[in-house]
Protein backbone atom coordinates (compact mmCIF):
# COMPACT_ATOMS: atom_id res chain seq x y z
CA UNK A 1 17.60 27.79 125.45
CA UNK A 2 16.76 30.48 123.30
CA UNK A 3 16.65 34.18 125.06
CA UNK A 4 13.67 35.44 122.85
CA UNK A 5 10.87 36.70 124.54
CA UNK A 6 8.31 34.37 124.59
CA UNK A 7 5.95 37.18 123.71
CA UNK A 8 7.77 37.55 120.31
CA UNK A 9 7.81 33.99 120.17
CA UNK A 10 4.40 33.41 119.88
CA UNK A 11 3.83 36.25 117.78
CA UNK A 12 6.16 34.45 115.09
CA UNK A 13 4.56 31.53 115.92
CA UNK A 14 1.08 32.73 115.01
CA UNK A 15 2.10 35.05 111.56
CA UNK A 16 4.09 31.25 110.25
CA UNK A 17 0.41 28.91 111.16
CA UNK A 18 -1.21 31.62 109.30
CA UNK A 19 0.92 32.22 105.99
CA UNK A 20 1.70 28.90 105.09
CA UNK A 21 -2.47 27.87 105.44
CA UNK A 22 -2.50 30.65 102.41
CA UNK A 23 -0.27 28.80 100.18
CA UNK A 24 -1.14 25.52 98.28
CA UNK A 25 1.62 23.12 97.26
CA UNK A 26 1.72 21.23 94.46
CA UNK A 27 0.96 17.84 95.28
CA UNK A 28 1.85 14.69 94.11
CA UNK A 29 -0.44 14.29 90.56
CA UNK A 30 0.93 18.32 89.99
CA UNK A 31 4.94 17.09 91.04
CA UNK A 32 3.92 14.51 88.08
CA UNK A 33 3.08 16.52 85.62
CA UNK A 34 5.83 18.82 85.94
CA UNK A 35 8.23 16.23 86.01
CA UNK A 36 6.99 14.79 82.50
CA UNK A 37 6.92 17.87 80.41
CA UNK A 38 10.62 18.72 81.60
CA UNK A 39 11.81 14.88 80.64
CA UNK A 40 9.47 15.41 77.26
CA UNK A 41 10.68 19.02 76.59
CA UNK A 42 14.83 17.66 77.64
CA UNK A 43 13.98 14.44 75.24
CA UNK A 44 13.08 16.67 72.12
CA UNK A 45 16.32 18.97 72.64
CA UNK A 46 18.46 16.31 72.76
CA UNK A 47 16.82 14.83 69.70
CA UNK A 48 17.22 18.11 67.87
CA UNK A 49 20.65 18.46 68.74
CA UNK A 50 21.45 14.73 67.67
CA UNK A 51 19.99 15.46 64.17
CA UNK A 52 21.88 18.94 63.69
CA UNK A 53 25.12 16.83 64.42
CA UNK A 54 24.31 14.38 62.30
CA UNK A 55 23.39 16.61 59.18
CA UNK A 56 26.01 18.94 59.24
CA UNK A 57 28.76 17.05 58.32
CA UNK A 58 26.39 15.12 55.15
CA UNK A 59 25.38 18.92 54.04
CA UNK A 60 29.49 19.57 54.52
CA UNK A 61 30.55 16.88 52.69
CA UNK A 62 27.90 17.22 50.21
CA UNK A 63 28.99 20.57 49.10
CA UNK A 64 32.12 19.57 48.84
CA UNK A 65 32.11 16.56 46.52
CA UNK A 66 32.15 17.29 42.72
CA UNK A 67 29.42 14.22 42.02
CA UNK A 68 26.48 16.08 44.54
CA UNK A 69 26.24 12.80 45.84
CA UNK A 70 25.80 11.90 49.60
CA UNK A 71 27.78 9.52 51.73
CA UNK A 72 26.27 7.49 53.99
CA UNK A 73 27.16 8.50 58.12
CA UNK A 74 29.26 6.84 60.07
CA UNK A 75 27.68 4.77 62.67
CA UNK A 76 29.12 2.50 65.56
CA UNK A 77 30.51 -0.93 64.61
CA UNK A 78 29.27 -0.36 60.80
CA UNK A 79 31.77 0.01 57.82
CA UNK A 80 31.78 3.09 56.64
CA UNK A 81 32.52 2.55 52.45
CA UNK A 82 29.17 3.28 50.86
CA UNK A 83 27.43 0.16 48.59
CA UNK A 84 28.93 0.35 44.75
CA UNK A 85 26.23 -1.75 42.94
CA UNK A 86 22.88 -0.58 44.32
CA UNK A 87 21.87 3.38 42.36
CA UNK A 88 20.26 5.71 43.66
CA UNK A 89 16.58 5.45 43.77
CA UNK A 90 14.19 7.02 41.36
CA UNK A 91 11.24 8.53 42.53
CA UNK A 92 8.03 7.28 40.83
CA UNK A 93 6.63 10.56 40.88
CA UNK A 94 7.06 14.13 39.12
CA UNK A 95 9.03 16.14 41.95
CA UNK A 96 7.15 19.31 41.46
CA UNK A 97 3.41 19.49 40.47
CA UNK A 98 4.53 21.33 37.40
CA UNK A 99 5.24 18.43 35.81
CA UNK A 100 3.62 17.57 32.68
CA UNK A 101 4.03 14.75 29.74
CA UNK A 102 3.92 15.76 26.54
CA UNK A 103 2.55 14.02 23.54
CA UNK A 104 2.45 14.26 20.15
CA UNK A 105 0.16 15.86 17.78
CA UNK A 106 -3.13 13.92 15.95
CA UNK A 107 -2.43 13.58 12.36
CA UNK A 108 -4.49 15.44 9.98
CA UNK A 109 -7.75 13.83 8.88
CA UNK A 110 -7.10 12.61 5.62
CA UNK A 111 -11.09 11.23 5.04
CA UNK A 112 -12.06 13.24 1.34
CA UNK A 113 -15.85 12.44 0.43
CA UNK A 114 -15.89 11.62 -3.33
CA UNK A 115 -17.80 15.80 -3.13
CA UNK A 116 -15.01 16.58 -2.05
CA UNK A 117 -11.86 14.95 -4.15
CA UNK A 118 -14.70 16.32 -7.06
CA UNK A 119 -14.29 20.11 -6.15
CA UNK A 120 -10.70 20.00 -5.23
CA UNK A 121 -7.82 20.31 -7.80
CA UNK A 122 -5.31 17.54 -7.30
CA UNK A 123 -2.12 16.69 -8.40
CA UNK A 124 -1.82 13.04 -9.52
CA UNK A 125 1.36 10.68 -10.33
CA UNK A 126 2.21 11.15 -14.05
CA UNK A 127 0.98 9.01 -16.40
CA UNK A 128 3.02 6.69 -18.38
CA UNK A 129 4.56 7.64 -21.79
CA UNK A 130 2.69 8.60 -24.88
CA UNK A 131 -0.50 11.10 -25.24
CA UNK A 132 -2.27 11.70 -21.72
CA UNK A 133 -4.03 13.79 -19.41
CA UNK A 134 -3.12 16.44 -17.10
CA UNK A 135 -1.60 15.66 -13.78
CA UNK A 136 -0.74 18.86 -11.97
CA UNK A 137 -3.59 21.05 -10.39
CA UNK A 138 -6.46 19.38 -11.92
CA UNK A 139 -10.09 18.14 -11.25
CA UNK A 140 -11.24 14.72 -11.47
CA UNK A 141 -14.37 14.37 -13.29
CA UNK A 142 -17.47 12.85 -12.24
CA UNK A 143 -18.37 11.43 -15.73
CA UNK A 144 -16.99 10.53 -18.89
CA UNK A 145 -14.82 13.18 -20.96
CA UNK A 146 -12.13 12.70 -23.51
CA UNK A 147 -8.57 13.37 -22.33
CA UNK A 148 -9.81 13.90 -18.25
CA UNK A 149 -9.12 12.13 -15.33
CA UNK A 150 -12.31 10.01 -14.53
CA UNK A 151 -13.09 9.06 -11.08
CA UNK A 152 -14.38 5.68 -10.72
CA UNK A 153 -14.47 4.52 -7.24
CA UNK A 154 -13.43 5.58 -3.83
CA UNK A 155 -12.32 4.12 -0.30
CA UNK A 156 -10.91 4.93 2.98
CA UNK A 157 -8.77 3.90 5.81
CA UNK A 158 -5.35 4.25 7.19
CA UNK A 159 -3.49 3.56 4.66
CA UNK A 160 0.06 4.66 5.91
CA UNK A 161 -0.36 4.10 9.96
CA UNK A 162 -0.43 7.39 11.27
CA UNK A 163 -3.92 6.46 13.28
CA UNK A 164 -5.58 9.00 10.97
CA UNK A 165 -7.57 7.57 7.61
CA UNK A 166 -7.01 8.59 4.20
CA UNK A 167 -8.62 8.63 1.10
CA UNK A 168 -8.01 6.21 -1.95
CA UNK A 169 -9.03 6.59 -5.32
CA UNK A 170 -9.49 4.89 -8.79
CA UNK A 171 -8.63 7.03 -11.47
CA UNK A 172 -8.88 6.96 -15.56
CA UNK A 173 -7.22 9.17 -17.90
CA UNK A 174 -9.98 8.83 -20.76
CA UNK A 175 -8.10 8.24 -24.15
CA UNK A 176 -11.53 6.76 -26.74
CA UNK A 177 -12.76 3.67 -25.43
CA UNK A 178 -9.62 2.98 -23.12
CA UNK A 179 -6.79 4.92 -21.83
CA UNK A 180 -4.39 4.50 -18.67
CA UNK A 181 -5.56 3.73 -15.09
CA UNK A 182 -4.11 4.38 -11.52
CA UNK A 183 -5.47 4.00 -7.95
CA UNK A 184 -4.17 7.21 -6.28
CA UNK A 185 -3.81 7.51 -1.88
CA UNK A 186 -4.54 10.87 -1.06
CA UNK A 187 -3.79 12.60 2.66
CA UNK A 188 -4.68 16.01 4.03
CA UNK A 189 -1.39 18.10 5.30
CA UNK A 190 -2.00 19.91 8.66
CA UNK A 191 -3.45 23.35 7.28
CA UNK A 192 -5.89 20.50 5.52
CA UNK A 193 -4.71 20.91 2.38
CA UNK A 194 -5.65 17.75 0.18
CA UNK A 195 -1.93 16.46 -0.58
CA UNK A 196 -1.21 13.15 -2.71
CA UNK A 197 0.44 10.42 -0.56
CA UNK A 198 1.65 8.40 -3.41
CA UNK A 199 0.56 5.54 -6.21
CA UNK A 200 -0.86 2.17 -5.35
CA UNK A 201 -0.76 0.36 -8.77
CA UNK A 202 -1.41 1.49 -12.34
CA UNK A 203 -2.11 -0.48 -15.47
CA UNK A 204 0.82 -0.98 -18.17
CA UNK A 205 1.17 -1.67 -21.68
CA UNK A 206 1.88 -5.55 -20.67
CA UNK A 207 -0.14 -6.41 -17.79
CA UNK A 208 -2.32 -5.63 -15.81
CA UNK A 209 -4.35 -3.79 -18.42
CA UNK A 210 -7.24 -2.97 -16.52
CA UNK A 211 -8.08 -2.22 -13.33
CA UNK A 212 -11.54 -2.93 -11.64
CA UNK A 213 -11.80 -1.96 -8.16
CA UNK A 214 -10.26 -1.53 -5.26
CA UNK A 215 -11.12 -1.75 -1.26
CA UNK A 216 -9.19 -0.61 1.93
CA UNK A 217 -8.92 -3.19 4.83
CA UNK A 218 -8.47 -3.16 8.75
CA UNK A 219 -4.70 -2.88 8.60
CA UNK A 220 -4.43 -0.31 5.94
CA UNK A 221 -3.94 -3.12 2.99
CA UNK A 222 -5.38 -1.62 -0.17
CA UNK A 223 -7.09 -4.85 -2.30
CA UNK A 224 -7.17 -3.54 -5.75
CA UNK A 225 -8.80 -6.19 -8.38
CA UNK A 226 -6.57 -5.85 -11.76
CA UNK A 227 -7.56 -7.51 -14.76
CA UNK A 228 -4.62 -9.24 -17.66
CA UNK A 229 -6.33 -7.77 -20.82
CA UNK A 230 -8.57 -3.96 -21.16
CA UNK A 231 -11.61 -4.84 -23.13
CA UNK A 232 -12.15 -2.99 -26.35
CA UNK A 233 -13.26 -2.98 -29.98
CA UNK A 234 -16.90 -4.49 -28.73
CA UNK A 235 -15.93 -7.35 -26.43
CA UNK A 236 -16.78 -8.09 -23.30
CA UNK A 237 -14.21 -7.39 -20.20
CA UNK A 238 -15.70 -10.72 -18.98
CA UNK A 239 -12.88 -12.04 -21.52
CA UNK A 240 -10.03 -10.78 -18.77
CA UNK A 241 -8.63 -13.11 -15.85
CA UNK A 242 -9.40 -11.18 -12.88
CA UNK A 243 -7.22 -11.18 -9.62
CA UNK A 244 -6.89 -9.09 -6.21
CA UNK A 245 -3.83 -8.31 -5.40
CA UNK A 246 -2.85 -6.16 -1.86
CA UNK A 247 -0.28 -3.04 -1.63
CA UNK A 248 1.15 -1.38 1.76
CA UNK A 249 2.75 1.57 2.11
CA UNK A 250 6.38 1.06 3.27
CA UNK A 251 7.14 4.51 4.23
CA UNK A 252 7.57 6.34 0.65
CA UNK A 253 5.97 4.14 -1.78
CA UNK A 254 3.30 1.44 -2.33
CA UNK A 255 4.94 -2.19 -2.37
CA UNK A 256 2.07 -5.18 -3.19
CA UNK A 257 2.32 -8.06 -0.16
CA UNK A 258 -0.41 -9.91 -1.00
CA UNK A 259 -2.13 -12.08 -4.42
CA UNK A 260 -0.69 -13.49 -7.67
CA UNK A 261 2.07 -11.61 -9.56
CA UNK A 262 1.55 -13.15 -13.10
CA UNK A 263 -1.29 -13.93 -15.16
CA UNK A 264 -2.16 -17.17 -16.51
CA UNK A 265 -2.52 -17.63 -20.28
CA UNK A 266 -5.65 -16.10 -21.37
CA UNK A 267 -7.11 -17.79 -24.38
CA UNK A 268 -7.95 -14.50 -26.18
CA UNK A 269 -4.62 -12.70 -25.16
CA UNK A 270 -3.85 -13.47 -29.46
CA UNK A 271 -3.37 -11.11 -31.74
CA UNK A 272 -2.94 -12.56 -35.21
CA UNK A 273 -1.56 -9.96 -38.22
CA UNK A 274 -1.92 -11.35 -41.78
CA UNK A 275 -0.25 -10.17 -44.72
CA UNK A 276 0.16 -11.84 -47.84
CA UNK A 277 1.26 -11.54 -51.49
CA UNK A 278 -1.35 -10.88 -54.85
CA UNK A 279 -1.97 -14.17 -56.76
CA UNK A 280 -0.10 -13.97 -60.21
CA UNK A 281 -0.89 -17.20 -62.66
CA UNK A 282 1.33 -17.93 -65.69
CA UNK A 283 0.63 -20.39 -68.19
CA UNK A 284 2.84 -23.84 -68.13
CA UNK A 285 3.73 -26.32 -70.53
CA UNK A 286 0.67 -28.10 -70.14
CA UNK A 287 -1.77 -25.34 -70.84
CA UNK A 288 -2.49 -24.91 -67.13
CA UNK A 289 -2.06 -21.93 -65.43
CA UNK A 290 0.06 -21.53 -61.88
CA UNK A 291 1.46 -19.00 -59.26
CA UNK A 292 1.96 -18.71 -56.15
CA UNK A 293 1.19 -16.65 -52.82
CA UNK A 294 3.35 -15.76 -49.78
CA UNK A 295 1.44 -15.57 -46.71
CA UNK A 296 2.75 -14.08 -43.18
CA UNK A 297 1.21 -14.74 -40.17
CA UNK A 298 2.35 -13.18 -37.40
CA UNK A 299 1.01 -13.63 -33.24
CA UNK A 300 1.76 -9.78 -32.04
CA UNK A 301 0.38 -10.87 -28.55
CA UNK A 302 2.05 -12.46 -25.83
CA UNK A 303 -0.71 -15.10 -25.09
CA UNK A 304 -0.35 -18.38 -27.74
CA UNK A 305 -2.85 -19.49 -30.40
CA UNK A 306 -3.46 -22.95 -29.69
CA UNK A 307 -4.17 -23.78 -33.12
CA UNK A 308 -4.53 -21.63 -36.39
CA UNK A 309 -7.25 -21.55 -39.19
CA UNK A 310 -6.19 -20.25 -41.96
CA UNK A 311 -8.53 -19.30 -44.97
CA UNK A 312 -8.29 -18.17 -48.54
CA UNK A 313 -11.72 -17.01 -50.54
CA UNK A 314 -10.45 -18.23 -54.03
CA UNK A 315 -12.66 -19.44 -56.32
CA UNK A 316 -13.29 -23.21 -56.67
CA UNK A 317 -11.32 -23.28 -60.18
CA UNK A 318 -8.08 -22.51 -58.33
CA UNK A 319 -6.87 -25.21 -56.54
CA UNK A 320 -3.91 -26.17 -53.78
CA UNK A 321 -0.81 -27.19 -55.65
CA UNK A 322 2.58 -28.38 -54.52
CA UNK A 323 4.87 -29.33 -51.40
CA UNK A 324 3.56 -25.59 -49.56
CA UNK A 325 1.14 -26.66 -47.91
CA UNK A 326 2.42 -29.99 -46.14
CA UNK A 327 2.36 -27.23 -42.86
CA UNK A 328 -1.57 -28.09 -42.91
CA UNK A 329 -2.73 -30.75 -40.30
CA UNK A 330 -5.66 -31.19 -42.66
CA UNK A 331 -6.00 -31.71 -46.37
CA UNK A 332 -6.44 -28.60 -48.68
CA UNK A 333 -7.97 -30.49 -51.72
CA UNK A 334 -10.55 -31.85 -49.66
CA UNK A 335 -12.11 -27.98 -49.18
CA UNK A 336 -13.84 -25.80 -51.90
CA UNK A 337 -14.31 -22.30 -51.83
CA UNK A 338 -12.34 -21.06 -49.47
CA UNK A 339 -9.48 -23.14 -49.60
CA UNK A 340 -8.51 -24.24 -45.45
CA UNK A 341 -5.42 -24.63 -44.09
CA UNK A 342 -5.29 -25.76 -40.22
CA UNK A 343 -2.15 -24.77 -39.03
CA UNK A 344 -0.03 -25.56 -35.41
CA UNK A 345 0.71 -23.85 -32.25
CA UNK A 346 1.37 -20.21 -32.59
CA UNK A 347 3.30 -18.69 -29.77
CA UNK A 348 3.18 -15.30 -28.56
CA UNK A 349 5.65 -12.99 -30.66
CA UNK A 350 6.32 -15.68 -33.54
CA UNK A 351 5.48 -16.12 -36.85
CA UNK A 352 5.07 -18.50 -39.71
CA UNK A 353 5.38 -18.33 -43.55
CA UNK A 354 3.92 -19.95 -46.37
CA UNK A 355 4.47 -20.22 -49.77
CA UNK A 356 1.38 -21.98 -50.90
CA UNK A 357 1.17 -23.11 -54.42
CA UNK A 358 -2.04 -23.12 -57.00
CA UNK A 359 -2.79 -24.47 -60.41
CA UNK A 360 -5.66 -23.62 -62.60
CA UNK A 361 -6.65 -26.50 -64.71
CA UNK A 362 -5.93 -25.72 -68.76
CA UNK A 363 -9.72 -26.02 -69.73
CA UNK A 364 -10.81 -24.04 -66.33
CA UNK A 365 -11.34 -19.99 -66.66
CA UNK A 366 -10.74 -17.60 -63.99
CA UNK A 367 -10.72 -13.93 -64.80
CA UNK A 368 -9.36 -11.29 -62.26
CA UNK A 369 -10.91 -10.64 -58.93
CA UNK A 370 -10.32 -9.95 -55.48
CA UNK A 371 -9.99 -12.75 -52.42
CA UNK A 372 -9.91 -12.53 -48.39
CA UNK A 373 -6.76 -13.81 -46.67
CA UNK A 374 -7.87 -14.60 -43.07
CA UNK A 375 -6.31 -16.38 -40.30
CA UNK A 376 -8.15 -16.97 -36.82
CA UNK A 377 -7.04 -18.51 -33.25
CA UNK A 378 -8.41 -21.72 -32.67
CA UNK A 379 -8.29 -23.29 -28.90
CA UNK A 380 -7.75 -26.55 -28.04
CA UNK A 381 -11.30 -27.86 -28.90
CA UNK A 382 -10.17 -26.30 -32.15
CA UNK A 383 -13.05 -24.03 -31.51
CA UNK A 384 -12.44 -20.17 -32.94
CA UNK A 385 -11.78 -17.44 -30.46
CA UNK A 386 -12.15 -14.04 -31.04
CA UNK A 387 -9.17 -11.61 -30.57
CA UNK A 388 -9.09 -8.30 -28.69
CA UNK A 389 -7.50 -7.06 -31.85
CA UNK A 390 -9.33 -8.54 -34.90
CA UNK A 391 -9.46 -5.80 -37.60
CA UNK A 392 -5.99 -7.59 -38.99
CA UNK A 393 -6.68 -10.57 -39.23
CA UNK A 394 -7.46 -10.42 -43.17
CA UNK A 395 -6.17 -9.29 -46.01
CA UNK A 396 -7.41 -8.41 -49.32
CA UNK A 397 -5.56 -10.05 -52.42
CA UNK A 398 -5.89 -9.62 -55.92
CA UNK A 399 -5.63 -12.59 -58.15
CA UNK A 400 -5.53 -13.01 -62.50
């Protein structure tokens, strides 16, 4: 029994009823929340502090290996030797976004309008032996001049694969009704300087001889259409065999990859050269009068004469005599004035001689004079052809 007095007792009694109706507990929904932030807040530290253990010793070990490599963590129940065969992955992105790719630089435009290659001086391959034109740090002409370099016809395209197009050109060195060609690839450097890339094809003293045009395709194959003979001394250049023929560039010269490489035999590739002795008659025992004349005819071409026709412009009093002219598929008595002789193949670079006999009868006269020596080609129709070269085919002789 407590010995307060009840007086005090109630006084307590009364302050307690009245200071706890002031205060408001939490509650159940408050006890709640509290409880679940302290678990969330106690689950992140321990999280934290399981990461920081588990970092440490990689970073540790990581500065500690020579190869910066990192080892894999031990965990519970799993080996702990890292994989040998499986590298390290690479990332498929740049790792900063300073990263940048580099590539390399356009090459120069190397398109010259024919304006252009006109007003520009050039320096062109050198021509081939024997009298020419200039070839360093000169124009190209637009027209026709004596000892310049003639521009005939132009092209372009990418010529050398650089994925820039350049400029190809026909050229002439003018020499009197001929002279020397080349087709000529021209670039631009990269201050766009006009710069010679190198020679396509030029004509030679065989073959070709002439060259016609030329045309750039797609995939930088330069068609060039050569001919086996160069026209000349009045005839036509429909008398040449005419082919295309295709050059690449192969890194530091022209190489041809495409078309014929020979020519086929060219019925007016002939060039016949006559010479032949003076006619000198002497008197025989019978009161007729004989001699003789040597006659050389040589093919200085390297196409063949089919057949040769052979003529002498003696007058009818002096007649074929003698075992000479058993050479001649025909009959020499048969023929006046000239005197024929039809004569076999003639291959390029040979010759034939004759010693062809005559006999003047005793009561014929024949004074002094002058006579043409002239041999011709003949093809197989043993039709005449005319020569690219025909100013020596004949031969003036004197006869008495």
């Amino acid at each position: 029994m407590s010995d307060i007095d009840p007086r005090l007792r109630d006084r307590f009694a009364a302050y307690r009823a009245e200071t706890i109706s002031q205060i408001a507990g939490p509650g159940p929904d408050q006890a709640r929340r509290t409880l679940r932030r302290r678990r969330q807040a106690r689950a992140v530290a321990v999280a934290v502090t399981a990461i920081a253990l588990a970092v440490a010793p990689i970073v540790a070990n990581a500065a500690l290996r020579d190869d910066g490599s990192v080892p894999v963590p031990a965990q519970t129940g799993v080996p702990t030797t890292p994989p040998t065969s499986a590298p390290a992955p690479t990332p498929s992105t740049p790792l900063t976004p300073s990263t940048t790719r580099t590539t390399s630089p356009a090459a120069p435009d190397g398109r010259i309008s024919r304006a252009q290659l006109l007003g520009t001086p050039v320096t062109l391959p050198v021509w081939r032996a024997g009298p020419g034109c200039p070839t360093s740090k000169v124009r190209i002409t637009a027209d026709y001049r004596e000892e310049a370099n003639w521009l005939l016809a132009l092209d372009h395209g990418d010529v050398d694969g650089d994925g820039a197009v350049e400029t190809v050109a026909l050229v002439q060195c003018v020499l009197g009704t001929r002279g020397p060609m080349q087709v000529v690839a021209f670039d631009r450097d990269e201050e766009g300087k006009v710069v010679t890339l190198g020679r396509v094809v030029a004509t030679t003293i065989d073959k070709p001889q002439w060259l016609f045009a030329l045309d750039v395709v797609d995939d930088g194959t330069v068609r060039v259409q050569v001919g086996d003979i160069a026209p000349g001394g009045g005839w036509s250049s429909e008398w040449s065999q005419r082919q295309w023929r295709g050059y690449r560039w192969k890194g530091e010269a022209f190489t041809q990859v495409s078309g014929p490489t020979t020519f086929g035999t060219n019925k007016h590739d002939v060039n016949l050269v006559v010479t032949s002795s003076d006619l000198a008659l002497t008197t025989a025992p019978d009161g007729s009068r004989t001699g003789t004349v040597t006659v050389r005819i040589r093919n200085g071409a390297t196409g063949p004469a089919a057949y040769v026709a052979l003529r002498l412009g003696l007058p009818e009093a002096i007649r074929p005599d003698g075992d000479g002219w058993a050479a001649c598929r025909n009959d020499p008595q048969t023929t006046r004035e000239p005197v024929t002789c039809d004569l076999n193949r003639l291959e390029g670079g040979k010759e034939v001689r004759l010693t062809l006999g005559f006999r003047v009868a005793a009561d014929a006269t024949v004074g002094t004079g002058k006579a043409d020596v002239d041999a011709r080609p003949m093809d197989a129709a043993f039709d005449l052809v005319e020569e690219v070269y025909g100013v020596d085919n004949k031969v003036v002789i004197t006869y008495r």
